[in-house]
Protein backbone atom coordinates (compact mmCIF):
# COMPACT_ATOMS: atom_id res chain seq x y z
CA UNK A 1 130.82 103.65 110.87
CA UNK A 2 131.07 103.25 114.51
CA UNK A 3 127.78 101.52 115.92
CA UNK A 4 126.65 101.80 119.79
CA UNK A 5 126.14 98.70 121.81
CA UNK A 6 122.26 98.23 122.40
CA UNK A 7 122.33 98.32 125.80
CA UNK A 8 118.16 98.70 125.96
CA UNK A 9 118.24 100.68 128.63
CA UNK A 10 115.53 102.62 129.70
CA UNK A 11 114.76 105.74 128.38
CA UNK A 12 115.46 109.10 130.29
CA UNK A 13 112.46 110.94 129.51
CA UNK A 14 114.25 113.99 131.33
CA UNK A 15 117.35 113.74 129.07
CA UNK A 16 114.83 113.46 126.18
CA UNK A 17 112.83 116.56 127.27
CA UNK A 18 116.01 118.64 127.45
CA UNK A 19 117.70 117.47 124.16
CA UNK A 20 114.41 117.80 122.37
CA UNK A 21 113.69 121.24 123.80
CA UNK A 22 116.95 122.38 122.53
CA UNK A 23 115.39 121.53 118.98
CA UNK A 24 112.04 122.39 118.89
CA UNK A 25 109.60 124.61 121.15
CA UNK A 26 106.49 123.18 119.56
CA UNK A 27 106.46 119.87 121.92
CA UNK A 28 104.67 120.43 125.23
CA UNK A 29 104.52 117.72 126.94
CA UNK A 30 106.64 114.32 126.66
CA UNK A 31 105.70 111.01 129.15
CA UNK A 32 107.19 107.66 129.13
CA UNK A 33 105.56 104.70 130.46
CA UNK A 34 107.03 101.22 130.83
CA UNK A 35 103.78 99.40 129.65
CA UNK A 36 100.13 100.09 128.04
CA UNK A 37 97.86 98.43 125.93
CA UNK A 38 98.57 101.07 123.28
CA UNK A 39 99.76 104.71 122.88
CA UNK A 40 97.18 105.72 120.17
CA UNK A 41 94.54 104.46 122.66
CA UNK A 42 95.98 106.29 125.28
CA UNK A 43 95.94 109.63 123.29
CA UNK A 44 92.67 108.91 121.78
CA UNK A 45 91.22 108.79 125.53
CA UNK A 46 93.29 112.10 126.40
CA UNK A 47 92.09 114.11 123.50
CA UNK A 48 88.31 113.51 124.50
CA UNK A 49 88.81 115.08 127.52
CA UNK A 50 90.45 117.98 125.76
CA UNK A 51 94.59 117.40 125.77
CA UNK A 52 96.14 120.08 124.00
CA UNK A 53 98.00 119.48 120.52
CA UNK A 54 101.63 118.71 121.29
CA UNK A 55 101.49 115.97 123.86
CA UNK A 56 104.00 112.62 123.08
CA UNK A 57 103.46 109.44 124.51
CA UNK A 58 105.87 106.98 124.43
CA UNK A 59 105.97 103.21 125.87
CA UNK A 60 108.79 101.17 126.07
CA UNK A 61 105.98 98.14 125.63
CA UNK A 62 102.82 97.87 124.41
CA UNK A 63 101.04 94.93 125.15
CA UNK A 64 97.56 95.28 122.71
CA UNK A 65 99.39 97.21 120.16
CA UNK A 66 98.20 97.34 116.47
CA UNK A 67 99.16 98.73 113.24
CA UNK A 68 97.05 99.03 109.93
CA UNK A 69 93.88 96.62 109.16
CA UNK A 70 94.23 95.58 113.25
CA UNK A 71 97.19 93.80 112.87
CA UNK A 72 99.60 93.44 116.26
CA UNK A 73 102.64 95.56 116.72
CA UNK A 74 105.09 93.41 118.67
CA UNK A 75 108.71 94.61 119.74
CA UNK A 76 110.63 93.57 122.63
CA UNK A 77 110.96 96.12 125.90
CA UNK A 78 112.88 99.05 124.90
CA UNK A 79 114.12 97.68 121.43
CA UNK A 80 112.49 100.48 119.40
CA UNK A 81 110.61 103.46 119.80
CA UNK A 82 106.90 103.17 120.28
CA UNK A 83 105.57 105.98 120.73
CA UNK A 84 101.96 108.41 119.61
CA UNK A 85 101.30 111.84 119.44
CA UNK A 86 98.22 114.52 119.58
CA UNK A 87 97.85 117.05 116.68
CA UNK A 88 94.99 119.20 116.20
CA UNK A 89 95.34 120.09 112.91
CA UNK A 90 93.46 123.67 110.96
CA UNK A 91 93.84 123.01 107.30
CA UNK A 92 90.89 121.82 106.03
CA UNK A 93 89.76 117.92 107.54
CA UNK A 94 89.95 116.28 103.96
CA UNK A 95 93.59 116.80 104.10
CA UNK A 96 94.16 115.47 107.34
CA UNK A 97 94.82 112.18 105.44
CA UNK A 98 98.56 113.38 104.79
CA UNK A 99 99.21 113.01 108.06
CA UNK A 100 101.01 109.53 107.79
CA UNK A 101 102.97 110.40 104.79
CA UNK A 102 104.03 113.64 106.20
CA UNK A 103 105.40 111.35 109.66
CA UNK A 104 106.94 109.08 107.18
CA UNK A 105 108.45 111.78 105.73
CA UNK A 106 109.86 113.82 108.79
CA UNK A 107 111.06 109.85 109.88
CA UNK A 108 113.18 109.65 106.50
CA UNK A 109 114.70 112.84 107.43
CA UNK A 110 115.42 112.25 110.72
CA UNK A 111 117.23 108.57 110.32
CA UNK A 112 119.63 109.91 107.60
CA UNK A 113 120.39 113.14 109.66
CA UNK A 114 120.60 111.66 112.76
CA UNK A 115 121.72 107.38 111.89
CA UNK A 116 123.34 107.99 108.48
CA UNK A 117 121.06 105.81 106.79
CA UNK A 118 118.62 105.71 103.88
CA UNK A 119 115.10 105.00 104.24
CA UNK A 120 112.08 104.99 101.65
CA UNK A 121 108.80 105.83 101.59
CA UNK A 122 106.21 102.83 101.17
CA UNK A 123 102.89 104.03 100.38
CA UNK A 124 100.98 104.93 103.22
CA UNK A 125 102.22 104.87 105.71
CA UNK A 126 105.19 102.43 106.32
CA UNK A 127 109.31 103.35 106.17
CA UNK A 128 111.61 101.13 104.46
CA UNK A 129 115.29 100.30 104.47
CA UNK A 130 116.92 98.28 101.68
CA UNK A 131 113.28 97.10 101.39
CA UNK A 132 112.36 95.83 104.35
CA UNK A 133 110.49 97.35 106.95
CA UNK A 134 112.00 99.48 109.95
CA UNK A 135 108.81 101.25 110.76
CA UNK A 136 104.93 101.50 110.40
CA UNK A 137 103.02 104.65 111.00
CA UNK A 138 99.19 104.44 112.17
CA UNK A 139 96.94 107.59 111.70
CA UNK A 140 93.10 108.16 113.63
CA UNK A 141 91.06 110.89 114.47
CA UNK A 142 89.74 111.57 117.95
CA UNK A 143 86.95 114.36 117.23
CA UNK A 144 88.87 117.65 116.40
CA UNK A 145 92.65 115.77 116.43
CA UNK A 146 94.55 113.21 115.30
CA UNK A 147 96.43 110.76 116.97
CA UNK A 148 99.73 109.21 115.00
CA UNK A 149 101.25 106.44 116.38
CA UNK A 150 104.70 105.12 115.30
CA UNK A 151 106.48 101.94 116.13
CA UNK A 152 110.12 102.08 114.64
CA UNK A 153 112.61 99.22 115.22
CA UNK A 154 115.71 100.29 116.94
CA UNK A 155 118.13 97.52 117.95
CA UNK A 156 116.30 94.53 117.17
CA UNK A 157 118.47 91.32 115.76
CA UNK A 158 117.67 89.08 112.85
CA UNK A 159 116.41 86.80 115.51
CA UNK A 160 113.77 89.01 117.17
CA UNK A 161 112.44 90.69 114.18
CA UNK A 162 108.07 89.24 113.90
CA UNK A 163 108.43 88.63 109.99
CA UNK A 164 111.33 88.29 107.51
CA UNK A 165 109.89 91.11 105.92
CA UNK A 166 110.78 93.71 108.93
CA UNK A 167 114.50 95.59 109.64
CA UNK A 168 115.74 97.58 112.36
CA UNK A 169 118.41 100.61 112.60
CA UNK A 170 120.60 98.05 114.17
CA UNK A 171 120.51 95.51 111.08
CA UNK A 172 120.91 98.01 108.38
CA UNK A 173 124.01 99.96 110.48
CA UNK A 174 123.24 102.80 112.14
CA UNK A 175 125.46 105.16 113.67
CA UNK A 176 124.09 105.33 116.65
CA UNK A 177 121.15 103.34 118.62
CA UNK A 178 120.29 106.15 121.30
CA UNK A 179 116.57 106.22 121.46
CA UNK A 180 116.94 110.03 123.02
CA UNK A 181 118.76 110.93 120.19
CA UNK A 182 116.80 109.27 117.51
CA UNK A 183 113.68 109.87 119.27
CA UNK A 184 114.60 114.27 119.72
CA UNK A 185 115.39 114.27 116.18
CA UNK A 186 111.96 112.52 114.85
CA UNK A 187 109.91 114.44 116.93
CA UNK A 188 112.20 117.87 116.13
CA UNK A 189 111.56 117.16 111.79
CA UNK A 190 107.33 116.08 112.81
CA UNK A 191 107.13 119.55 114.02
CA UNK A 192 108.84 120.99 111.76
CA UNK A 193 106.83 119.74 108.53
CA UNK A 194 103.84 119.82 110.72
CA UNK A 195 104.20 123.38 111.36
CA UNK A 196 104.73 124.13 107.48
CA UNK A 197 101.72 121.52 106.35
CA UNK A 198 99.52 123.46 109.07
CA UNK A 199 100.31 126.92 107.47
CA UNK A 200 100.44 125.92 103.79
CA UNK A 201 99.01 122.84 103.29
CA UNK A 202 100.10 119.38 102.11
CA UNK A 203 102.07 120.30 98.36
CA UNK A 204 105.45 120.08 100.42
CA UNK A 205 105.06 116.93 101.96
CA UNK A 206 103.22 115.15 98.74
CA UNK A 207 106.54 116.54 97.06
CA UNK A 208 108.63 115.27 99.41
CA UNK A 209 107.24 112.18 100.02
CA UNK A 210 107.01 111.09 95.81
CA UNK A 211 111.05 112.16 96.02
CA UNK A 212 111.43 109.48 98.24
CA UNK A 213 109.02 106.72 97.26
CA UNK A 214 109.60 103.20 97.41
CA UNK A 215 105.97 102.28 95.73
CA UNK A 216 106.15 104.82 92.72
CA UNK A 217 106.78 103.40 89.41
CA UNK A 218 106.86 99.62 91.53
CA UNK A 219 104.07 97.03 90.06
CA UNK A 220 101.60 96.58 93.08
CA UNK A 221 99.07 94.37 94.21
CA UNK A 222 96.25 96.26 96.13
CA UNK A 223 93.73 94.56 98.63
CA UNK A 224 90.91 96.82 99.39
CA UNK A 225 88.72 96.80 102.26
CA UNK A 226 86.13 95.39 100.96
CA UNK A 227 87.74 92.65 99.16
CA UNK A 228 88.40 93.62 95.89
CA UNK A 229 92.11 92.93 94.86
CA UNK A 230 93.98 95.34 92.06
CA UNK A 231 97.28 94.64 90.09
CA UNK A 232 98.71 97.44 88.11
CA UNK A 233 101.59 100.10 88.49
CA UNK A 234 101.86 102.77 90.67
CA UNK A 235 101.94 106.11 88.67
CA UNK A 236 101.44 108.77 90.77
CA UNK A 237 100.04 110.43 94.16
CA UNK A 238 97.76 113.09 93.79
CA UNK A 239 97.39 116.59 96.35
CA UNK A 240 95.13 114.26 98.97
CA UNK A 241 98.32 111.70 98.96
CA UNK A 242 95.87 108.93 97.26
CA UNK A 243 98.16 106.71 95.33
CA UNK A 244 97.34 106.65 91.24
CA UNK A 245 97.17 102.93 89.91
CA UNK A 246 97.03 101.88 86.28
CA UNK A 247 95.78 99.15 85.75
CA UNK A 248 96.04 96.34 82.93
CA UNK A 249 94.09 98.23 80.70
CA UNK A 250 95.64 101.33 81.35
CA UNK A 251 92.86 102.88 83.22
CA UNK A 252 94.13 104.95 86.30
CA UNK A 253 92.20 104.42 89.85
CA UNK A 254 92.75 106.72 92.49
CA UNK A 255 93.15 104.41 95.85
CA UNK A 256 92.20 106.35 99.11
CA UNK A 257 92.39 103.04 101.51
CA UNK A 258 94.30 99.75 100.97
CA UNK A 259 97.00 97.58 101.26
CA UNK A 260 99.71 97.49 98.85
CA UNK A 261 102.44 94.75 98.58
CA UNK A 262 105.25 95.76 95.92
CA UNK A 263 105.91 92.99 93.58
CA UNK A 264 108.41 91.96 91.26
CA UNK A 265 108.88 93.20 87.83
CA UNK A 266 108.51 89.43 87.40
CA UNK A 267 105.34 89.30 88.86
């Protein structure tokens, strides 16, 4: 499989407009700046003041950005795709929640279709290839939207990668590293499953999303927010996309908000 040289250039927001308008019509505005503090920030700001659903921001740095439990997002310039977007969702607000999963999902999609490779699902909200991690997903809401942020590794080398723990599409062999193309086809499959999740609500993507788990049937150590720590096994997601943990004794908790770390069958 034939992989482009990373040149890093910049990206052509114009050449991304056109491609991704040959895709999808649900997109209406797309911006790229070279530097901000953080895209999610940026959107949160714009959808106070009333920004319609369907804007995309996307940096080719952040400098303050973050990803779950205010931990930094760092990347070098134009080395992956950092980018947010504006939904304003009209199911019902408890299910705005799936949100991250159903990015996740639309980002599995989108890397096999578009880079020929395999991703999985690592519950909530991060994308995984051969384990590791190629991309995190960050969900808020901004009065009647929601911002989701995404910060995928694109041609990164062993080298650059923050933790051992992290990927990119160049390490696990892509077929291509064109951040128009990946970037059109991610944003092409959000809308897409967006536009289905909006008008039925979440059953498809919790269905889609357990088909390509990484954390389902995985032993898991979970750190809540307040402290509290949980070992057990992941069972099962229910229709809110709460992971279903059960734990030594067999009991099964239902785990709204928390870090997981997959463990070992060892462990």
């Amino acid at each position: 499989m034939r992989v482009d040289t990373p040149m890093r250039k910049p990206l052509d927001r114009h050449a991304l407009w056109s491609l991704l308008s040959e895709k999808s019509d649900f997109w209406t505005e797309v911006d790229v700046v070279q530097v901000t503090g953080s895209t999610n920030a940026d959107l949160a700001e714009a959808a106070k003041h009333g920004a319609p659903e369907g804007l995309v921001l996307i940096a080719e740095e952040q400098a303050a950005g973050r990803g779950r439990l205010g931990r930094q997002w760092v990347s070098p310039a134009r080395a992956g795709l950092t980018m947010s977007f504006l939904l304003r969702p009209t199911v019902p607000r408890e299910q705005w929640g799936t949100l991250s999963l159903l990015t996740a999902v639309a980002l599995e999609e989108s890397l096999k279709a578009v880079c020929g490779v395999r991703a999985k699902l690592k519950w909530p909200n991060d994308v995984l290839i051969d384990g590791r991690k190629v991309c995190g997903i960050l969900a808020q809401v901004e009065g009647n939207a929601v911002i989701v942020g995404a910060g995928l590794n694109v041609s990164l080398t062993e080298e650059e990668l923050p933790v051992p723990e992290a990927t990119s599409l160049r390490i696990a062999g892509a077929s291509t590293l064109d951040r128009v193309e990946i970037a059109a086809g991610f944003l092409a499959h959000v809308a897409a499953v967006y536009q289905t999740w909006n008008e039925r609500g979440p059953a498809s993507v919790i269905e889609r999303w357990r088909r390509e788990s990484a954390t389902l049937g995985r032993h898991v150590a979970v750190s809540f927010p307040n402290g509290r720590n949980l070992t057990g096994r992941a069972v099962g997601i229910d229709a809110d996309g709460c992971l279903q943990v059960a734990g030594p004794d067999g009991a099964v908790e239902t785990i709204a908000a928390g870090d997981i770390v997959h463990l070992r069958p060892q462990d």
